[in-house]
Protein backbone atom coordinates (compact mmCIF):
# COMPACT_ATOMS: atom_id res chain seq x y z
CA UNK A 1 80.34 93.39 57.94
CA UNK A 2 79.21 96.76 58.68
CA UNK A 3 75.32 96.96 59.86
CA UNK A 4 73.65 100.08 61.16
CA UNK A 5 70.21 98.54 62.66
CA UNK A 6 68.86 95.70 64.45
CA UNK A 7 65.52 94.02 64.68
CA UNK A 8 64.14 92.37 67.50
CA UNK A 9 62.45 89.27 66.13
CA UNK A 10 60.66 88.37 69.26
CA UNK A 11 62.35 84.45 69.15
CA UNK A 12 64.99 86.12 71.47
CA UNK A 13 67.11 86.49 68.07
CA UNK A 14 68.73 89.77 66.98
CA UNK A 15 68.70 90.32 62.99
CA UNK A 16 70.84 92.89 61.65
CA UNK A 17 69.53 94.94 58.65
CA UNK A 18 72.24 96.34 56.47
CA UNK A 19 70.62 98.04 53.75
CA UNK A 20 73.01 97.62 50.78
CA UNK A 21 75.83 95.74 48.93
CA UNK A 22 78.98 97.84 47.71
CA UNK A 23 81.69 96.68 45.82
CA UNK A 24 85.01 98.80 45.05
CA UNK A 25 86.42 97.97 41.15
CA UNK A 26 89.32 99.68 40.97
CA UNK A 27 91.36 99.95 37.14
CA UNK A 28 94.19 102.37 36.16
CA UNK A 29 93.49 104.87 38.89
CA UNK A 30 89.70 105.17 38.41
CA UNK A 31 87.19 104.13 41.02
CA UNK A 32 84.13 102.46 40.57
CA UNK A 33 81.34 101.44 43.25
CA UNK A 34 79.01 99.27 42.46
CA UNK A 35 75.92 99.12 44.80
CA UNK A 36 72.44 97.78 44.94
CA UNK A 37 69.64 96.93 47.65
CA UNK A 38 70.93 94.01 49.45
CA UNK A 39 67.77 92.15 48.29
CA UNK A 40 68.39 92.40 45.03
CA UNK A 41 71.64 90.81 44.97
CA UNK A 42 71.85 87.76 42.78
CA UNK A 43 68.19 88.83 40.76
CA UNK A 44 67.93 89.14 36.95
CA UNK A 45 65.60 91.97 36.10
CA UNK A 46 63.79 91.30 32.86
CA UNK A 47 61.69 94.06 31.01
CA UNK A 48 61.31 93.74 27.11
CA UNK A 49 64.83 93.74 25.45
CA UNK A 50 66.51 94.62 28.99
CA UNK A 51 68.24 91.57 31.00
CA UNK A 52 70.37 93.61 34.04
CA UNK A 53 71.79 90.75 35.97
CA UNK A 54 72.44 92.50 39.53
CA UNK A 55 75.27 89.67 39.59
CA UNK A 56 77.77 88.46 42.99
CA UNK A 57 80.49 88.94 41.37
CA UNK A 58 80.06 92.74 40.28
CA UNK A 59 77.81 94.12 43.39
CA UNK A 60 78.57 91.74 46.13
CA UNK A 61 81.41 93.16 48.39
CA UNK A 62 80.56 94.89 51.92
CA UNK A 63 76.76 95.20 53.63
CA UNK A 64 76.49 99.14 54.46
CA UNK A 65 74.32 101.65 55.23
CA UNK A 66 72.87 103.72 52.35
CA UNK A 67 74.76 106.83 54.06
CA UNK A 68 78.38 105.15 54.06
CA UNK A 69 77.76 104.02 50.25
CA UNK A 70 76.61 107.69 49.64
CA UNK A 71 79.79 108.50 51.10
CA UNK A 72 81.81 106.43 49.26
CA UNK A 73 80.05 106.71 45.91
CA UNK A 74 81.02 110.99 46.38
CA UNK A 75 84.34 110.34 46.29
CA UNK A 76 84.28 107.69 43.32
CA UNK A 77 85.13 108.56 39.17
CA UNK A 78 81.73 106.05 38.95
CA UNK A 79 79.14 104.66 40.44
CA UNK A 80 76.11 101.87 39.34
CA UNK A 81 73.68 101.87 41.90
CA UNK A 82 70.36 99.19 41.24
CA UNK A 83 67.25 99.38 44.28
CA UNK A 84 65.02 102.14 45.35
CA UNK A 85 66.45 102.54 48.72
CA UNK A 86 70.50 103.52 46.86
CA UNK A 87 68.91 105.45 44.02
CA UNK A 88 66.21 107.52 45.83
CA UNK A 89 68.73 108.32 48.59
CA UNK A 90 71.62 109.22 45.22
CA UNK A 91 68.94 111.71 44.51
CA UNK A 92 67.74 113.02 47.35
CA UNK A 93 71.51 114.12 47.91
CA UNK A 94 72.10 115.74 44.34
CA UNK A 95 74.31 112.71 42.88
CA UNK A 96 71.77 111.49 40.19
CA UNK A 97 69.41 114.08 38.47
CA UNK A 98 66.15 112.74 38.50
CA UNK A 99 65.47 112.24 34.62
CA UNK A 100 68.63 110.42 34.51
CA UNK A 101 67.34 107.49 36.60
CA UNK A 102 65.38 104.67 34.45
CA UNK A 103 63.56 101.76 35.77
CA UNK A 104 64.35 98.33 35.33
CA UNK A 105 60.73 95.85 35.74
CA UNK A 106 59.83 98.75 38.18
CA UNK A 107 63.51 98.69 39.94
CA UNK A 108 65.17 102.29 39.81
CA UNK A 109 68.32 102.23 38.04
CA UNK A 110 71.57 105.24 37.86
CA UNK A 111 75.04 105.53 36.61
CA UNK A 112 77.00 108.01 38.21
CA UNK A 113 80.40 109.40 35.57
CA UNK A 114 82.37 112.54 37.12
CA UNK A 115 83.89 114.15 33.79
């Protein structure tokens, strides 16, 4: 596990922070990464006919920083990316256009395809 920060939680204990999950799906030569806020792993969003299940099996793989799953989801074919902290920083670097995110029970939402 790859973590970035620490927090001092004043009970002499060391936390480490890693801000997201990303998991690699790899089939016939494309690349997929699937990331999301590592507090959202393992939630169902629900908003009217919309039931996004941010799921173990498809987002859990290695805690990282938001800037090595940037890095990673730049050199990907794809890329799903669920949580504020992923998406806003996607943006922020040019990889999702802003009218292409949508929000999911107030939880920012992007697919990344390179054509």
């Amino acid at each position: 596990m790859r973590c970035v920060w620490s927090l001092f939680t004043g009970d002499n204990e060391v936390k480490y922070l890693c801000s997201v999950y990303v998991k690699v799906h790899s089939f016939q030569g494309c690349v997929l990464i699937a990331v999301c806020d590592e507090e959202l792993l393992g939630k169902i969003l629900n908003e009217k006919d919309i039931c996004f299940d941010v799921s173990e099996k498809f987002f859990k793989g290695l805690k990282m920083s938001v800037e090595e799953a940037i890095d990673l989801i730049r050199n990907a074919d794809t890329a799903n990316l669920i949580g504020a902290r992923i998406v806003n920083r996607a943006m922020k670097e040019k990889l999702v256009h802003p009218e292409a995110i949508m929000s999911i029970a107030g939880i920012p939402h992007a697919q990344i395809v390179k054509l």
